[in-house]
N, C-alpha and C. Protein backbone atom coordinates (compact mmCIF):
# COMPACT_ATOMS: atom_id res chain seq x y z
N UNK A 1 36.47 23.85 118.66
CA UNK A 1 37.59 22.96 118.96
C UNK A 1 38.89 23.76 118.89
N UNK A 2 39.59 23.29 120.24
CA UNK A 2 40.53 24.05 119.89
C UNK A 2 42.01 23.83 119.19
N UNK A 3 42.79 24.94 118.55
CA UNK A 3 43.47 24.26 117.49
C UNK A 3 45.07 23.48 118.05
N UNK A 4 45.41 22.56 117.18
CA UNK A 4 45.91 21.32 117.57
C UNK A 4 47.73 22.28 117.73
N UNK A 5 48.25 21.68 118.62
CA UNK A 5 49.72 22.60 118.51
C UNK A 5 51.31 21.12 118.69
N UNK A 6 51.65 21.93 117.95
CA UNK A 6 53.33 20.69 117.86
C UNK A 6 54.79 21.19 118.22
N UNK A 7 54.95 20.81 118.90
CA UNK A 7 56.18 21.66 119.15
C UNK A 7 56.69 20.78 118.71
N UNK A 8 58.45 20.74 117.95
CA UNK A 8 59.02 19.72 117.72
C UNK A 8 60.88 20.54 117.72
N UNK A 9 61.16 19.78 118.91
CA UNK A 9 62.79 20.11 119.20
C UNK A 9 63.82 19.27 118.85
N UNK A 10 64.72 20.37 118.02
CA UNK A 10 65.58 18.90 117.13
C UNK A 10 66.80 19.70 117.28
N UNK A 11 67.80 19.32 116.67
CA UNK A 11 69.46 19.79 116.54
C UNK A 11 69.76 20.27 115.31
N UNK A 12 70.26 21.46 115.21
CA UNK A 12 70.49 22.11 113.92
C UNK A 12 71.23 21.56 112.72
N UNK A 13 71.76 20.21 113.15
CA UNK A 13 72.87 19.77 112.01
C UNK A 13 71.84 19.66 111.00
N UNK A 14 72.09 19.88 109.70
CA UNK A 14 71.43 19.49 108.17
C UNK A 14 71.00 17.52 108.76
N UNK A 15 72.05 16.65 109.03
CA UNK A 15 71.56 15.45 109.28
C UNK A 15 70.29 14.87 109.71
N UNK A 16 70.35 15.53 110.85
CA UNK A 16 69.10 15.51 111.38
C UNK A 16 67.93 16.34 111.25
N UNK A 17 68.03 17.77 111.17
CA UNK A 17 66.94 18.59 111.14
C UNK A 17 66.34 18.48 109.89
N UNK A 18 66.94 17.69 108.88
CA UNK A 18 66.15 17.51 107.79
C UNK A 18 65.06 16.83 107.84
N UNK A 19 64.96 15.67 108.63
CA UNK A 19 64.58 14.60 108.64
C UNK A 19 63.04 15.56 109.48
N UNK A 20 63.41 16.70 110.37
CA UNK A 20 62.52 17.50 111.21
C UNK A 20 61.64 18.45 110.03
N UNK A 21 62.30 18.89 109.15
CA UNK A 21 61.98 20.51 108.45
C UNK A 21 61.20 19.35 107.38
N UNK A 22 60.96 18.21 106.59
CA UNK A 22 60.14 17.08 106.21
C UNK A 22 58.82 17.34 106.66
N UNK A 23 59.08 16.76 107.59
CA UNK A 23 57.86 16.28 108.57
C UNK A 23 57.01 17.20 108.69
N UNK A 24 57.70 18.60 109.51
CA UNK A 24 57.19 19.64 109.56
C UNK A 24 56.13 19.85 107.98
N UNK A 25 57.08 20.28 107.05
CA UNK A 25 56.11 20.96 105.70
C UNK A 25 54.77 19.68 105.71
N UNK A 26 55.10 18.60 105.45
CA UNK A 26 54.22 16.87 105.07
C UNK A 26 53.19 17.77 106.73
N UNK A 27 53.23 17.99 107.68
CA UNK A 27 52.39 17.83 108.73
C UNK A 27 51.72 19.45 107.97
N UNK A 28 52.16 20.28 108.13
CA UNK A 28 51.23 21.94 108.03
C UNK A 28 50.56 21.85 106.15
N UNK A 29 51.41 20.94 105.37
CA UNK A 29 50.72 20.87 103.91
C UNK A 29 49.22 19.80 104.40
N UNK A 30 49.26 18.78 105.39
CA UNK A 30 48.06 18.26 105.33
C UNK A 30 47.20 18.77 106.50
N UNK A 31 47.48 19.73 107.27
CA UNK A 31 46.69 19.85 108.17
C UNK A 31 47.22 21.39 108.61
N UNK A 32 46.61 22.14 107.59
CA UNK A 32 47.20 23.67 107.80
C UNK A 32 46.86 24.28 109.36
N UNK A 33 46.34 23.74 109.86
CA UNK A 33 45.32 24.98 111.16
C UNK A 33 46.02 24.05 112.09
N UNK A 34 47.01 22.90 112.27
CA UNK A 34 48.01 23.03 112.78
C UNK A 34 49.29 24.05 113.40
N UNK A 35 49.40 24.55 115.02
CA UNK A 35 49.92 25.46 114.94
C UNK A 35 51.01 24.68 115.45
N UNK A 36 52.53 25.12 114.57
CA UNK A 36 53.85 24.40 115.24
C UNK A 36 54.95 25.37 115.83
N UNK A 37 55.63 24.76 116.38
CA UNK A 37 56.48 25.33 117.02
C UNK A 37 57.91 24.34 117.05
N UNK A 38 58.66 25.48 116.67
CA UNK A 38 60.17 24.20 116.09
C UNK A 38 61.39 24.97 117.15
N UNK A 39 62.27 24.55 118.17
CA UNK A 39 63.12 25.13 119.33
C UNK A 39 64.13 24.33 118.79
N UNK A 40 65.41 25.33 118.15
CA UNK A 40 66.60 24.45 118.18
C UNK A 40 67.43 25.48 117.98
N UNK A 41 68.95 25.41 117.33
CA UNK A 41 69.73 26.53 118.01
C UNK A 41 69.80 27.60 116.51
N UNK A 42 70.70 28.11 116.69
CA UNK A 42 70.39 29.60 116.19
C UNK A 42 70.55 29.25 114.36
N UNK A 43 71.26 28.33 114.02
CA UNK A 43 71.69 28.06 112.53
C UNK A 43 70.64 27.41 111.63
N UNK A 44 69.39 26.98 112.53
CA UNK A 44 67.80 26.46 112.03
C UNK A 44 67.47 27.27 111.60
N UNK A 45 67.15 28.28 112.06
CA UNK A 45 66.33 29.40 112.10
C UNK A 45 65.93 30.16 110.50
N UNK A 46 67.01 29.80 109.75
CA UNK A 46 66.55 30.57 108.64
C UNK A 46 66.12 29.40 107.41
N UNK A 47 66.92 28.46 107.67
CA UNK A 47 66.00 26.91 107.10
C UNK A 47 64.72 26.52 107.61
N UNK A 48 64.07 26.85 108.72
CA UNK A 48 62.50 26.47 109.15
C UNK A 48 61.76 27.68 107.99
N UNK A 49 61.77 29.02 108.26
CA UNK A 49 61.86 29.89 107.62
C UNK A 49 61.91 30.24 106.12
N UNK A 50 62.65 29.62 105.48
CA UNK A 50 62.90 29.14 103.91
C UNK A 50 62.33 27.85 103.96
N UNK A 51 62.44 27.04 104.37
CA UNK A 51 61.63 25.46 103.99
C UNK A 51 60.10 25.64 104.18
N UNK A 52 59.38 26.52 104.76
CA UNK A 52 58.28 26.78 105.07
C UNK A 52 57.18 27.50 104.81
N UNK A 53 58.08 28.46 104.24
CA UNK A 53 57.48 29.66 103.52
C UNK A 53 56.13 29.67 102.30
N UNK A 54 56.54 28.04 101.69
CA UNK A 54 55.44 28.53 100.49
C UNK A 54 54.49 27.44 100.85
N UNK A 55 54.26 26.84 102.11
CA UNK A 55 52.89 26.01 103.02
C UNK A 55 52.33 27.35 103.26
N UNK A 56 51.03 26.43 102.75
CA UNK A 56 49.65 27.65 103.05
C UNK A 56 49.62 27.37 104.49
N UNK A 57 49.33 27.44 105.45
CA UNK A 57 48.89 26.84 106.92
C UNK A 57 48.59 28.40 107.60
N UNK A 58 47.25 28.43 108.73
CA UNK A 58 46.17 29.25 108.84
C UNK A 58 47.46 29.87 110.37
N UNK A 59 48.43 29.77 110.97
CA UNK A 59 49.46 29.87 111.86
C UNK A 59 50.85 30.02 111.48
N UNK A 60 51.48 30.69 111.04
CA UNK A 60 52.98 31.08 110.86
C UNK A 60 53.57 30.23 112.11
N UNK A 61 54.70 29.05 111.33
CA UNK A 61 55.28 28.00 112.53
C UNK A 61 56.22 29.40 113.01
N UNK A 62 56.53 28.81 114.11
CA UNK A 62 57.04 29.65 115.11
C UNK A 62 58.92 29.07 115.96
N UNK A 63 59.36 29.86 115.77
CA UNK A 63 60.91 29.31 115.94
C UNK A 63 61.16 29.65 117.19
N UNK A 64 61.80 29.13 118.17
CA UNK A 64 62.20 29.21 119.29
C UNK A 64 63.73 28.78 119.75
N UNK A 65 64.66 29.59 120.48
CA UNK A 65 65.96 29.72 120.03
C UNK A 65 66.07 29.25 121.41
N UNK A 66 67.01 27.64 121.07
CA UNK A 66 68.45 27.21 122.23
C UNK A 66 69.34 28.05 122.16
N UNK A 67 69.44 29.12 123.15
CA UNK A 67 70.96 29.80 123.10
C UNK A 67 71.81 29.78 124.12
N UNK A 68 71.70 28.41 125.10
CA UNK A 68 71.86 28.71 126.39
C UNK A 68 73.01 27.71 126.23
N UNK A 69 73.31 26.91 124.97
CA UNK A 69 74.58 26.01 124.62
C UNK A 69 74.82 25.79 123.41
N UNK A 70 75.93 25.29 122.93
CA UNK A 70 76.58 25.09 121.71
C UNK A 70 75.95 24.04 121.06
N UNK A 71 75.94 24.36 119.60
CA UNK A 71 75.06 23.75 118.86
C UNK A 71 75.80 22.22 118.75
N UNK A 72 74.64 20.99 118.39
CA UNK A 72 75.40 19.55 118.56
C UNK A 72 76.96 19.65 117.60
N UNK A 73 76.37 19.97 116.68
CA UNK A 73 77.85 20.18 116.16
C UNK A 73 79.65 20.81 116.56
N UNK A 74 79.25 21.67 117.54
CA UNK A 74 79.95 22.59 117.97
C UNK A 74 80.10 21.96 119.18
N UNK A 75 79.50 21.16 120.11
CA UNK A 75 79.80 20.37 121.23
C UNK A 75 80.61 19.24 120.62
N UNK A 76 80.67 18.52 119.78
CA UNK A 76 81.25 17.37 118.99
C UNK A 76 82.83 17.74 118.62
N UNK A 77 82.89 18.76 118.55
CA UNK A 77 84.18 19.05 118.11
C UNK A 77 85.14 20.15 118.96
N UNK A 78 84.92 20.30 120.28
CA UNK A 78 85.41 21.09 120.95
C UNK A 78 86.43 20.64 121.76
N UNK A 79 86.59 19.21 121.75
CA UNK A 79 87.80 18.81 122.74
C UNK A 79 89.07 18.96 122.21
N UNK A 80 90.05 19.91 123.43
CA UNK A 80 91.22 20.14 122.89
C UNK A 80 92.23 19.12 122.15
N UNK A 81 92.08 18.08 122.26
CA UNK A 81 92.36 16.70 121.86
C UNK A 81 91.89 16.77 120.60
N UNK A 82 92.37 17.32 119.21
CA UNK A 82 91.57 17.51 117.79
C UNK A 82 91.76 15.71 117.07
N UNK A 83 92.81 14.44 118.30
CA UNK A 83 92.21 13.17 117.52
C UNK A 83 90.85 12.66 117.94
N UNK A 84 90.07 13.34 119.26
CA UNK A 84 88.92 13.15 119.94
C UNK A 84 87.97 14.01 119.40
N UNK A 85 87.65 14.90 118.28
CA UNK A 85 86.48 15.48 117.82
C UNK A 85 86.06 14.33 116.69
N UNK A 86 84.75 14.91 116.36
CA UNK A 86 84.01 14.13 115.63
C UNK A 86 84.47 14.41 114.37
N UNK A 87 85.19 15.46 113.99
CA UNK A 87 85.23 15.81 112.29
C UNK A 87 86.62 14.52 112.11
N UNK A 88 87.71 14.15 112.83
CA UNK A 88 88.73 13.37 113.28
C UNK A 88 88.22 12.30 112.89
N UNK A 89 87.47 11.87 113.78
CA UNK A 89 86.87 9.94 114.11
C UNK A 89 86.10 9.79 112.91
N UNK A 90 85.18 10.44 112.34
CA UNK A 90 84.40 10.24 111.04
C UNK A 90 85.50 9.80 110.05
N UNK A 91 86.46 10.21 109.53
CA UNK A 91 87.23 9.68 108.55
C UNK A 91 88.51 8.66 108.84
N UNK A 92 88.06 8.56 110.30
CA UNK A 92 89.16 7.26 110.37
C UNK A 92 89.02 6.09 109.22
N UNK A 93 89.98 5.52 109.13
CA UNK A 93 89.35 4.49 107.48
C UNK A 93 88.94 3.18 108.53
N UNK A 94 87.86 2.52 107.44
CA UNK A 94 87.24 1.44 108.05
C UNK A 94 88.40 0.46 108.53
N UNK A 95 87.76 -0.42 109.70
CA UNK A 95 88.39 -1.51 109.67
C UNK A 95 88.77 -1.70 111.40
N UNK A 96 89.34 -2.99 111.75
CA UNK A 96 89.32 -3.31 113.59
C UNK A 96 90.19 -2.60 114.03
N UNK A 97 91.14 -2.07 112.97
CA UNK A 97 92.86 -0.93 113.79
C UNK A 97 91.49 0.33 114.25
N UNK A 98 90.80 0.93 114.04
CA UNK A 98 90.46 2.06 114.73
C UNK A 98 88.76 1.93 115.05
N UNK A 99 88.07 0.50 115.22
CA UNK A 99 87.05 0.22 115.48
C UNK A 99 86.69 1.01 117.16
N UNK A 100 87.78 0.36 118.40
CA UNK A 100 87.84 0.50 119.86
C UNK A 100 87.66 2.30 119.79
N UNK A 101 88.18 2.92 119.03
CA UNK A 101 88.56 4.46 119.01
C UNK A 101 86.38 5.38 118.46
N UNK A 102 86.57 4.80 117.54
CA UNK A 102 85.17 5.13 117.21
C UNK A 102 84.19 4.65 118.21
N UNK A 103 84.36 3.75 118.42
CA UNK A 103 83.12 3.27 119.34
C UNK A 103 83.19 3.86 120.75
N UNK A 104 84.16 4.29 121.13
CA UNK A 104 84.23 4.65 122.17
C UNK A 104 83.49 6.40 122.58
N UNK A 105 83.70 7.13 121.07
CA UNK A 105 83.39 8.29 120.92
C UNK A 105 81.88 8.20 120.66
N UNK A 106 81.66 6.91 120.01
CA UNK A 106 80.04 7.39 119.73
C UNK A 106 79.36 6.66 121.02
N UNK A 107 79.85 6.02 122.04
CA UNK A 107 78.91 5.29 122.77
C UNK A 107 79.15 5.99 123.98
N UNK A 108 80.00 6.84 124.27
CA UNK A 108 80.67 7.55 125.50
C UNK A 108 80.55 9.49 125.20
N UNK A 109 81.26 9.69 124.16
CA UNK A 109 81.04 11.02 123.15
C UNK A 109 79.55 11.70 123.15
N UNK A 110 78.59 10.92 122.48
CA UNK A 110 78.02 11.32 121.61
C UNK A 110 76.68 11.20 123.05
N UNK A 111 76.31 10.89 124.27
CA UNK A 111 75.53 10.81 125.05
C UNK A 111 75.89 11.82 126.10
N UNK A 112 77.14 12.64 126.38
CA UNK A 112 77.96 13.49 127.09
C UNK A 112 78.61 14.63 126.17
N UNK A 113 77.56 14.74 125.07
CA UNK A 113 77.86 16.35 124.34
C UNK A 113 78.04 17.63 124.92
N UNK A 114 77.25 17.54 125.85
CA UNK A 114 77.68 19.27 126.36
C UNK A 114 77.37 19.09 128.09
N UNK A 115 78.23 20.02 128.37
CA UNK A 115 78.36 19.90 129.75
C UNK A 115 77.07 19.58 131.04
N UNK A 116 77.45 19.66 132.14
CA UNK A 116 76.45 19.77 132.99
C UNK A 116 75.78 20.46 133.17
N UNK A 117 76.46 22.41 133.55
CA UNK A 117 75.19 23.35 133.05
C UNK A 117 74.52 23.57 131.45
N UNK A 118 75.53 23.31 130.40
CA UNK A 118 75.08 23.39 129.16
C UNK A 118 73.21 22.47 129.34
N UNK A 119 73.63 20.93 129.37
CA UNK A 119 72.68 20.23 129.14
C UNK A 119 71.33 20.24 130.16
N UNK A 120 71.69 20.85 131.84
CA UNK A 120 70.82 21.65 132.34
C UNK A 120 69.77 22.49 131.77
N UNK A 121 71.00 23.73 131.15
CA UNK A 121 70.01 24.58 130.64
C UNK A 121 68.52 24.79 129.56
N UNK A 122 69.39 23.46 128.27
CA UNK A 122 68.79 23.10 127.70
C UNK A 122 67.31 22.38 128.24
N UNK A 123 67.48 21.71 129.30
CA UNK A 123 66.80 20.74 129.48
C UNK A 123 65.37 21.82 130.16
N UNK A 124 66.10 22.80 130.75
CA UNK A 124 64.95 23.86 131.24
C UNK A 124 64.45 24.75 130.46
N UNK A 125 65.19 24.71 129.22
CA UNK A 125 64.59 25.63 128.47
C UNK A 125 63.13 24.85 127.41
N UNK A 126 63.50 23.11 127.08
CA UNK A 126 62.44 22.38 126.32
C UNK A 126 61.62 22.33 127.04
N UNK A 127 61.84 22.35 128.94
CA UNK A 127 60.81 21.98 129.77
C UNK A 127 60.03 23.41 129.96
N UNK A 128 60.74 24.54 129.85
CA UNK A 128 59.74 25.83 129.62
C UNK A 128 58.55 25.96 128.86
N UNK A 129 59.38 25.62 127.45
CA UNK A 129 58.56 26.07 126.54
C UNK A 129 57.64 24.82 126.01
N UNK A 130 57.42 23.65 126.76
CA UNK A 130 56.30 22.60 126.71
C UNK A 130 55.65 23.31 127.85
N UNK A 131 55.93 23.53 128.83
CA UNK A 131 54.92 24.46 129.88
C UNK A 131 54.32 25.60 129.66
N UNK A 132 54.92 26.56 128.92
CA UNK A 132 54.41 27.67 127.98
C UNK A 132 53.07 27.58 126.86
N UNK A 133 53.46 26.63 126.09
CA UNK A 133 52.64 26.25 124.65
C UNK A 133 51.50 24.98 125.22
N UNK A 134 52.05 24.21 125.74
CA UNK A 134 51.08 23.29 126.40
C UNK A 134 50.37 22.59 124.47
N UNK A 135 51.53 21.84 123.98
CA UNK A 135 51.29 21.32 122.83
C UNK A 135 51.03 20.07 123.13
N UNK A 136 49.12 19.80 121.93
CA UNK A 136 48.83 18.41 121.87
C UNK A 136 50.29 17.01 121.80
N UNK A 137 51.27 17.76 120.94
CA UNK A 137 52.59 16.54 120.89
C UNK A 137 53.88 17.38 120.46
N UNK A 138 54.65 16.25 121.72
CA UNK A 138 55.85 17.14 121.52
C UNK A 138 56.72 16.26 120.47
N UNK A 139 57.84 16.42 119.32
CA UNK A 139 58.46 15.50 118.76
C UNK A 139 59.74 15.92 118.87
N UNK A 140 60.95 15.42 119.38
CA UNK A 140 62.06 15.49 119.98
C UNK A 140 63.08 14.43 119.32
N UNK A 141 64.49 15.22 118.35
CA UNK A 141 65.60 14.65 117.85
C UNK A 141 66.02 14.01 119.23
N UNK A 142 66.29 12.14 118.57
CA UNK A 142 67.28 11.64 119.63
C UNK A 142 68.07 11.76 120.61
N UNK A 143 68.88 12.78 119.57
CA UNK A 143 69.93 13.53 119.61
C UNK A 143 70.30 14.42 120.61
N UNK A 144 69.17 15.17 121.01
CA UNK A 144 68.78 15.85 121.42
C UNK A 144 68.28 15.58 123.07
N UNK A 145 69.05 14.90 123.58
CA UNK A 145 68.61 14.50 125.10
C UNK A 145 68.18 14.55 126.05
N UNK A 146 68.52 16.21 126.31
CA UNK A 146 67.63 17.00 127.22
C UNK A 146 66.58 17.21 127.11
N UNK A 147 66.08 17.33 125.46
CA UNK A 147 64.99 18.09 125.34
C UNK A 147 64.10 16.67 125.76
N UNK A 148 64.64 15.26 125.08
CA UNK A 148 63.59 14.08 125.18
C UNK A 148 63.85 13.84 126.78
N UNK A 149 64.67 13.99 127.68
CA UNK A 149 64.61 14.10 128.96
C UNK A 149 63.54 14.71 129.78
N UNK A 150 63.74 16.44 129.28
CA UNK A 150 62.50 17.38 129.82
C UNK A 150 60.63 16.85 129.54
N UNK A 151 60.81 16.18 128.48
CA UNK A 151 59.27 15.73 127.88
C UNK A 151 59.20 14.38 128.92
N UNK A 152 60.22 13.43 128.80
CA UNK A 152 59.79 12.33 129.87
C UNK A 152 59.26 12.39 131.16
N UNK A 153 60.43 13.31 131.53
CA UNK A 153 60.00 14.21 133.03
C UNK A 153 58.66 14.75 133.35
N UNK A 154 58.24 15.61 132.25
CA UNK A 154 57.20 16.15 132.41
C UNK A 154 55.85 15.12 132.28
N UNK A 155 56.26 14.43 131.62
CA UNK A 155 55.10 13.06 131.33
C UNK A 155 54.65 12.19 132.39
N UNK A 156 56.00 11.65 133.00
CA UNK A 156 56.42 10.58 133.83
C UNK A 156 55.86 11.25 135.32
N UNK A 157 56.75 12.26 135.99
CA UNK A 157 56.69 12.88 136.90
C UNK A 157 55.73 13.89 137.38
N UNK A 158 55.63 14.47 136.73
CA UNK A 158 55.02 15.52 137.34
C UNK A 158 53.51 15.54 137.13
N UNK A 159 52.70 16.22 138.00
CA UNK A 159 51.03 15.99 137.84
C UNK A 159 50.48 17.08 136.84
N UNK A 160 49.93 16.38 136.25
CA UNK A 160 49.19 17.14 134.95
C UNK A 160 49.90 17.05 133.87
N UNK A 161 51.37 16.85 133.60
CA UNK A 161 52.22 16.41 132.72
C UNK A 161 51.38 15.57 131.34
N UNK A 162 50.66 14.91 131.76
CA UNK A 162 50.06 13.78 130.40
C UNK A 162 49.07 14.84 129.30
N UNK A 163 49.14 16.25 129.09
CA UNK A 163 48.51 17.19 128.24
C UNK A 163 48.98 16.71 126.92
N UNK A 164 50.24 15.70 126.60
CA UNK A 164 51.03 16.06 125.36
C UNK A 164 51.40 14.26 125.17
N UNK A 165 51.50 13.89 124.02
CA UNK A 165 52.25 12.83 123.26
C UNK A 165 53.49 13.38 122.83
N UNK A 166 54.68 12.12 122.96
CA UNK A 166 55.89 12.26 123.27
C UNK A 166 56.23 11.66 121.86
N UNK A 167 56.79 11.93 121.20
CA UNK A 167 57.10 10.89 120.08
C UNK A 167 58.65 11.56 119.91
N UNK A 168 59.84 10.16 119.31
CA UNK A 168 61.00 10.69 119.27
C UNK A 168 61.18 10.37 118.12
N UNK A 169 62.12 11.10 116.82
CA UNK A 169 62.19 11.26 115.83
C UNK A 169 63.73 11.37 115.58
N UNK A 170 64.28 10.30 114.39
CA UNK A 170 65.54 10.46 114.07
C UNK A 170 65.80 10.52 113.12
């Protein structure tokens, strides 16, 4: 039989990738001969690495680097407009005077993180490396759009696409 493989593409913020680098150890502590594969941008890399290290599992997980755009964090806070970044809008104080302002960033903002070629690239790079590894399941941060884009695509569209379970994780 052959052995079971996971790719799982998430966003480097601590917020979220925690919720990924979890799962990960809980999945290779119960099912070592699990081989995984974790694609996110360059500031993961040494937390998959350190969080992982003391799982016995029969496959060293395997890191795979977004470098083709700015990490979610670093897309969030790049508009020259410093009352329109996210580090800004997070501490607005509660309440209806700056409700229209937040909502607007997280419902408009936060789905239009990185550009057109940025989120392109990305999107060809999750759709590579599910074509590459050809993993029983792919698990993909919300957050992370392109990458849950490239897996739909590949699922939805294209022939032979159904090799993999899609599951999205937040």
């Amino acid at each position: 039989m052959a052995r079971p493989k996971v790719l799982m593409a998430c966003c480097s913020e601590s917020g979220h990738s925690n919720v990924f680098l979890a799962t990960a150890h809980s999945l290779l502590s119960r099912h070592p001969s699990v081989e995984l594969h974790v694609a996110s941008f360059q500031p993961l890399e040494k937390s998959i690495t350190a969080s992982l290290k003391n799982v016995k599992c029969e496959v060293a997980p395997r890191f795979h680097l977004i470098d083709d755009a700015p990490t979610t964090f670093e897309a969030l806070n790049r508009d020259p407009d410093p009352s329109k970044r996210f580090n800004e809008v997070v501490l607005l104080p509660p309440g209806r005077r700056h409700m229209a302002r937040v909502m607007e960033f997280f419902v408009l903002g936060l789905p239009m993180l990185w550009t057109v070629d940025e989120w392109t690239a990305i999107f060809r790079r999750a759709r590579g490396l599910i074509l590459e590894i050809r993993p029983d399941a792919v698990v993909c941060d919300a957050l992370l759009g392109p990458a849950v884009s490239a897996a739909r695509h590949l699922r939805e569209r294209e022939e032979g696409g159904d090799f993999f379970r899609l599951a999205v994780l937040s």
